[in-house]
Protein backbone atom coordinates (compact mmCIF):
# COMPACT_ATOMS: atom_id res chain seq x y z
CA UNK A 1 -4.99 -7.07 27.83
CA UNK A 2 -3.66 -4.26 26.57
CA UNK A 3 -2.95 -0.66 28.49
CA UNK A 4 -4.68 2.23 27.78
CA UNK A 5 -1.13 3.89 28.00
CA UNK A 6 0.49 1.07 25.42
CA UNK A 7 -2.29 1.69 23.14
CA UNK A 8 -1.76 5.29 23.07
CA UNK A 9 2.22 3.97 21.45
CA UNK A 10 0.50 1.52 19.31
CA UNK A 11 -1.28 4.17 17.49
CA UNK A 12 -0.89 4.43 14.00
CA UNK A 13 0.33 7.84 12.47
CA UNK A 14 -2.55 9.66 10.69
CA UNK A 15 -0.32 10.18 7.64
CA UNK A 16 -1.35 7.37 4.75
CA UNK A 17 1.35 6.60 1.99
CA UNK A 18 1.01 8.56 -0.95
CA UNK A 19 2.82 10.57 -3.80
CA UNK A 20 1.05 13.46 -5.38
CA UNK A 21 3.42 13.93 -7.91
CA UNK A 22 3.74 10.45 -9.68
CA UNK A 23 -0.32 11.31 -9.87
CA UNK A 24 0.39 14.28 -11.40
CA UNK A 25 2.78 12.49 -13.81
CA UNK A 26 0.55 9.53 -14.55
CA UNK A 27 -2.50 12.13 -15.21
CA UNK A 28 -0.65 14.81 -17.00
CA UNK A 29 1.05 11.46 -18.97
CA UNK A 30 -2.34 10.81 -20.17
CA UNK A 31 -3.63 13.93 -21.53
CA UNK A 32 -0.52 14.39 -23.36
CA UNK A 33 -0.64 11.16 -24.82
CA UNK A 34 -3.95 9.13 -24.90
CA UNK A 35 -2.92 5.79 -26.17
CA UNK A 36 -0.71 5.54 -23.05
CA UNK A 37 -3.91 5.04 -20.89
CA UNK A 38 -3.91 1.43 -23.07
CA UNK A 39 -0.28 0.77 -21.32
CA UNK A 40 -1.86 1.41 -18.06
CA UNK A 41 -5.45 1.11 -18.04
CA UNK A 42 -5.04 -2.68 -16.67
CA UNK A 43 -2.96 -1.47 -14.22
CA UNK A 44 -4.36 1.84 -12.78
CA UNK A 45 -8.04 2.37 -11.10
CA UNK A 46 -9.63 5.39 -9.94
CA UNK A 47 -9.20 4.63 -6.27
CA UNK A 48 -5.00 4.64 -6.98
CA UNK A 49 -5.13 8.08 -6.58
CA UNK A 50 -5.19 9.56 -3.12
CA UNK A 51 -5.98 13.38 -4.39
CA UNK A 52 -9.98 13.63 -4.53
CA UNK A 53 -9.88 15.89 -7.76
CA UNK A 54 -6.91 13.49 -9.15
CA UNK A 55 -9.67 10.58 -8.65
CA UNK A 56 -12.15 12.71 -10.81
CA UNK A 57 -9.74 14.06 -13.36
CA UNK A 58 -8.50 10.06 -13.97
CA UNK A 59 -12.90 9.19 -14.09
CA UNK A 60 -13.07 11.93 -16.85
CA UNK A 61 -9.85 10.76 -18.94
CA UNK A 62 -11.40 7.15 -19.00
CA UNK A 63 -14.98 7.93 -19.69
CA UNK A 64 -13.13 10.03 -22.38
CA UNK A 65 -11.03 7.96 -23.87
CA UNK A 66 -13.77 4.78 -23.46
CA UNK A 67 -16.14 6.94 -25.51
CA UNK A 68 -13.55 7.21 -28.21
CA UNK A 69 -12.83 10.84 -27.26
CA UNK A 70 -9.84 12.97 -26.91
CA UNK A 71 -8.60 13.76 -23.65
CA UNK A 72 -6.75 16.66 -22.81
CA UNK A 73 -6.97 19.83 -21.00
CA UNK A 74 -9.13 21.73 -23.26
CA UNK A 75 -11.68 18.79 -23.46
CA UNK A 76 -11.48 17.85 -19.86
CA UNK A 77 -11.66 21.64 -18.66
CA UNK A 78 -15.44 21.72 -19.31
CA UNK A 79 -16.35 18.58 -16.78
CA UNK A 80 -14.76 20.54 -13.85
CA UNK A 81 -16.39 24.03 -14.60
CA UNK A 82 -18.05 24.08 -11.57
CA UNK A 83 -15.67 21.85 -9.46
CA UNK A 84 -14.60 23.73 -6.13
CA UNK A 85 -12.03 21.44 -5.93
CA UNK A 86 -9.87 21.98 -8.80
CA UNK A 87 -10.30 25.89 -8.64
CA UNK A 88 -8.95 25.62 -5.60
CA UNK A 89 -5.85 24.14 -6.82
CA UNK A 90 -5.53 26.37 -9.62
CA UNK A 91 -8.50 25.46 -12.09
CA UNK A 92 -7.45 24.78 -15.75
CA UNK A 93 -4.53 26.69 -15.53
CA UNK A 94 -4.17 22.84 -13.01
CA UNK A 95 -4.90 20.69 -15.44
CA UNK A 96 -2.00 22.16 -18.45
CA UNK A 97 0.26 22.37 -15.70
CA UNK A 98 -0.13 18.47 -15.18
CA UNK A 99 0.89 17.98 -18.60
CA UNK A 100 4.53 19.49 -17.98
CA UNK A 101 4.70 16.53 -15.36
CA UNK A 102 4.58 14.23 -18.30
CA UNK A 103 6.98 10.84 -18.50
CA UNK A 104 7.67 8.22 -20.98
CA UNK A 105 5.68 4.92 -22.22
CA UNK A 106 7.77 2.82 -19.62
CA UNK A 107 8.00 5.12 -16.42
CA UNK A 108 4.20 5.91 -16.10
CA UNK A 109 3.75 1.40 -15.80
CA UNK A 110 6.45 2.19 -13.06
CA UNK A 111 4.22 5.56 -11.53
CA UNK A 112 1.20 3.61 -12.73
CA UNK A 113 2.23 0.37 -10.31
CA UNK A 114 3.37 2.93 -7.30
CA UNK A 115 -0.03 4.11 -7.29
CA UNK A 116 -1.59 0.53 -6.80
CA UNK A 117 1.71 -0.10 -4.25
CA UNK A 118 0.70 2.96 -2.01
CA UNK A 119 -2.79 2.01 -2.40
CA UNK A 120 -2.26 -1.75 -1.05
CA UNK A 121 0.11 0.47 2.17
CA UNK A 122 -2.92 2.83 2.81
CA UNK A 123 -5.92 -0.32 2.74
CA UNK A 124 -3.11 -2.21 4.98
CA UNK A 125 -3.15 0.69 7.45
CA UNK A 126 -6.70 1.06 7.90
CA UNK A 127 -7.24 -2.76 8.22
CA UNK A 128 -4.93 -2.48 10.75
CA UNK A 129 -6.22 0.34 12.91
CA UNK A 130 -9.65 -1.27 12.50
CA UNK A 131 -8.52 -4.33 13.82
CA UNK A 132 -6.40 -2.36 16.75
CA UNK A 133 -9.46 -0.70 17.83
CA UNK A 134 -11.61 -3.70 17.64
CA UNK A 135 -9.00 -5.70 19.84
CA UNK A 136 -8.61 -2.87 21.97
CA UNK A 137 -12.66 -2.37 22.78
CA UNK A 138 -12.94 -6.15 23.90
């Protein structure tokens, strides 16, 4: 059985794997250029991102773009009128500055598969300290 005192070391930092700027760069990729989301769209999910408003700006940029609809900042600004979240951040003036974070056809696939990569780390972390507290309550 394992010490209360060793499972105070065994503790996992609180800190999950992420990168807020290859979001930035995949979103502001995007509404730059919407026939990249085609490059990436098979690679890339909502739950990639780790930033609650990047997981609602990426919702709005597919529904968008699945509708047949451009996607940018002037068209996207409208869903998040009332969004606490991105005002808080910076509010439109956000969402152009995520378009100066823009990359090429062949680095956002790279950004695109670091998202899914950090997302695998962060689901392997919290399977883990589920299972450490589960072993550690028996």
């Amino acid at each position: 059985m394992i010490s209360e005192k060793k499972l105070e070391v065994l503790n996992f930092n609180d800190e999950f794997p992420l990168n807020i700027e290859a979001e930035q760069t995949v979103l502001g990729t995007i509404l730059i250029d919407n026939e990249l989301f085609d490059e990436i769209s098979d690679l890339i999910r909502e739950d990639y991102f780790y930033e609650p408003v990047h997981k609602k700006i990426f919702t709005t940029i597919s529904n968008l773009i699945h509708k047949g609809l451009l996607a940018n900042p002037i068209t996207i600004k409208n869903y998040f009128s009332d969004n606490t979240e991105l005002k808080e951040i910076g509010g439109t003036e956000y969402l152009i500055k995520l378009t100066r974070a823009s990359t090429t056809k062949n680095q956002i696939k790279y950004y695109a598969k670091l998202l899914g990569d950090l997302l695998l780390r962060r689901n392997l972390i919290k399977i883990s300290k589920e299972t450490l507290q589960e072993s550690s309550n028996k």
